[in-house]
C-alpha atoms as a PDB file:
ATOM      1  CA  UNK A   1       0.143 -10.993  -5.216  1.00  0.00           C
ATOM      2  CA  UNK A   2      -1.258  -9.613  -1.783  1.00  0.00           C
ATOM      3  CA  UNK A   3       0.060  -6.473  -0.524  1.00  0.00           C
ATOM      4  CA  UNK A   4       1.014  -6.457   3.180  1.00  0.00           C
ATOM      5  CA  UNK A   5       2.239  -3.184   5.431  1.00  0.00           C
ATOM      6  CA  UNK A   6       4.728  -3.666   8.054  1.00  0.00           C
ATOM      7  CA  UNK A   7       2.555  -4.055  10.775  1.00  0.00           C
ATOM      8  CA  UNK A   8      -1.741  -3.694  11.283  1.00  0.00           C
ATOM      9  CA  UNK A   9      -4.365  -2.937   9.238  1.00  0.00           C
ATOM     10  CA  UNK A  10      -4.395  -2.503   5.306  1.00  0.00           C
ATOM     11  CA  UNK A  11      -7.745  -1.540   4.069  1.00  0.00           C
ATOM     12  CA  UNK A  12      -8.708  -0.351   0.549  1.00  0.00           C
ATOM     13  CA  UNK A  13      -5.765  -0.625  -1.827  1.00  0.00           C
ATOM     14  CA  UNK A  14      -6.463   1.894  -4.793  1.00  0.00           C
ATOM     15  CA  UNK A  15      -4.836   4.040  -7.453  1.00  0.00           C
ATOM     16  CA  UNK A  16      -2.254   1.834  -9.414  1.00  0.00           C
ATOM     17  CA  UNK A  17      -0.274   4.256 -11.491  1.00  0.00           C
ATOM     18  CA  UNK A  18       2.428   3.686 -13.998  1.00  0.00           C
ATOM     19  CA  UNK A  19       4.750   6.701 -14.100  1.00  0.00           C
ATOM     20  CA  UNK A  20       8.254   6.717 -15.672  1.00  0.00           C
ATOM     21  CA  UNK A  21       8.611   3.513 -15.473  1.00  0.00           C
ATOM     22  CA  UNK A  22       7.302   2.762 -11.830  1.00  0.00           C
ATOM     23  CA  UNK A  23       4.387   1.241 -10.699  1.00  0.00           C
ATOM     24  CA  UNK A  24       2.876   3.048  -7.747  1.00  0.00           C
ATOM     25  CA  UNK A  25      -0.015   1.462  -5.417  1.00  0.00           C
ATOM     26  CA  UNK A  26      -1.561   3.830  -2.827  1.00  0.00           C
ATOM     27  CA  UNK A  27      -3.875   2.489   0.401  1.00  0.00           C
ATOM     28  CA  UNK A  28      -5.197   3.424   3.740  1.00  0.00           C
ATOM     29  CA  UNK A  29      -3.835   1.757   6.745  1.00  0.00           C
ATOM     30  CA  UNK A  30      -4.456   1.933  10.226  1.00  0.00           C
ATOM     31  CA  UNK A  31      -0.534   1.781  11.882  1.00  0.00           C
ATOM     32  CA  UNK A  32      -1.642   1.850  15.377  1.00  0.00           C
ATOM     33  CA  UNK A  33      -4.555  -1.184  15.561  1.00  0.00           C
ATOM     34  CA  UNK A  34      -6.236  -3.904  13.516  1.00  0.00           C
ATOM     35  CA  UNK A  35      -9.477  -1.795  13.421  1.00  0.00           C
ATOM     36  CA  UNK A  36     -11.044   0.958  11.568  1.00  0.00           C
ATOM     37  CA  UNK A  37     -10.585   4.004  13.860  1.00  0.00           C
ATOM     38  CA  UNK A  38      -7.223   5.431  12.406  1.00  0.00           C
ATOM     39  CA  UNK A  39      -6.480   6.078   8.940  1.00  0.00           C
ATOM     40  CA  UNK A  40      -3.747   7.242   6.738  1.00  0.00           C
ATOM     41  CA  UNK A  41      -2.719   6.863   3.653  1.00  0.00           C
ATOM     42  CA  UNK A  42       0.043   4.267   2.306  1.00  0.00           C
ATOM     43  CA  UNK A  43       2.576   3.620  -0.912  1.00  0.00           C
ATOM     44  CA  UNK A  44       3.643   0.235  -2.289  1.00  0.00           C
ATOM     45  CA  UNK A  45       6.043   1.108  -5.197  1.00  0.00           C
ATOM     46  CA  UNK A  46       7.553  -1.535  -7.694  1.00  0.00           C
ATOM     47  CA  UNK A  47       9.507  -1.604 -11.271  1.00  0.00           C
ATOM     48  CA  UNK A  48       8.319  -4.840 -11.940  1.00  0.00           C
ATOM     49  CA  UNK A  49       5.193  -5.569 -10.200  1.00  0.00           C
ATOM     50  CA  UNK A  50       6.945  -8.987  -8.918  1.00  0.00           C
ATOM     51  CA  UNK A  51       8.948  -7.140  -5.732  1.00  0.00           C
ATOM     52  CA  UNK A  52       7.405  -4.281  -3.533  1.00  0.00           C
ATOM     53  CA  UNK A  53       8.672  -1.479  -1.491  1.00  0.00           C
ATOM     54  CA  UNK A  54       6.792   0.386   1.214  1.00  0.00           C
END
């Protein structure tokens, strides 16, 4: 699986959690430009692990 935002710059994909039943994957992202100068952080979410909402 590769985890893509919307649009620009996905850097450092971290803290997978489990919670109730939902799998949670936080990152930073730059929304604005495919370099480092921006960052903010991100949330892929999934039941399954297979499909992935932003």
């Amino acid at each position: 699986m590769h985890l893509e935002p919307g649009r620009e710059l996905l850097d450092d994909p971290n803290g997978l959690v489990q919670f109730n039943g939902k799998y949670y994957v936080f990152h930073q992202w730059n929304r604005f430009g495919l370099d480092h100068s921006y960052k903010e952080w991100g949330l892929f979410t999934s039941s399954d692990l297979a499909s992935l909402a932003s």
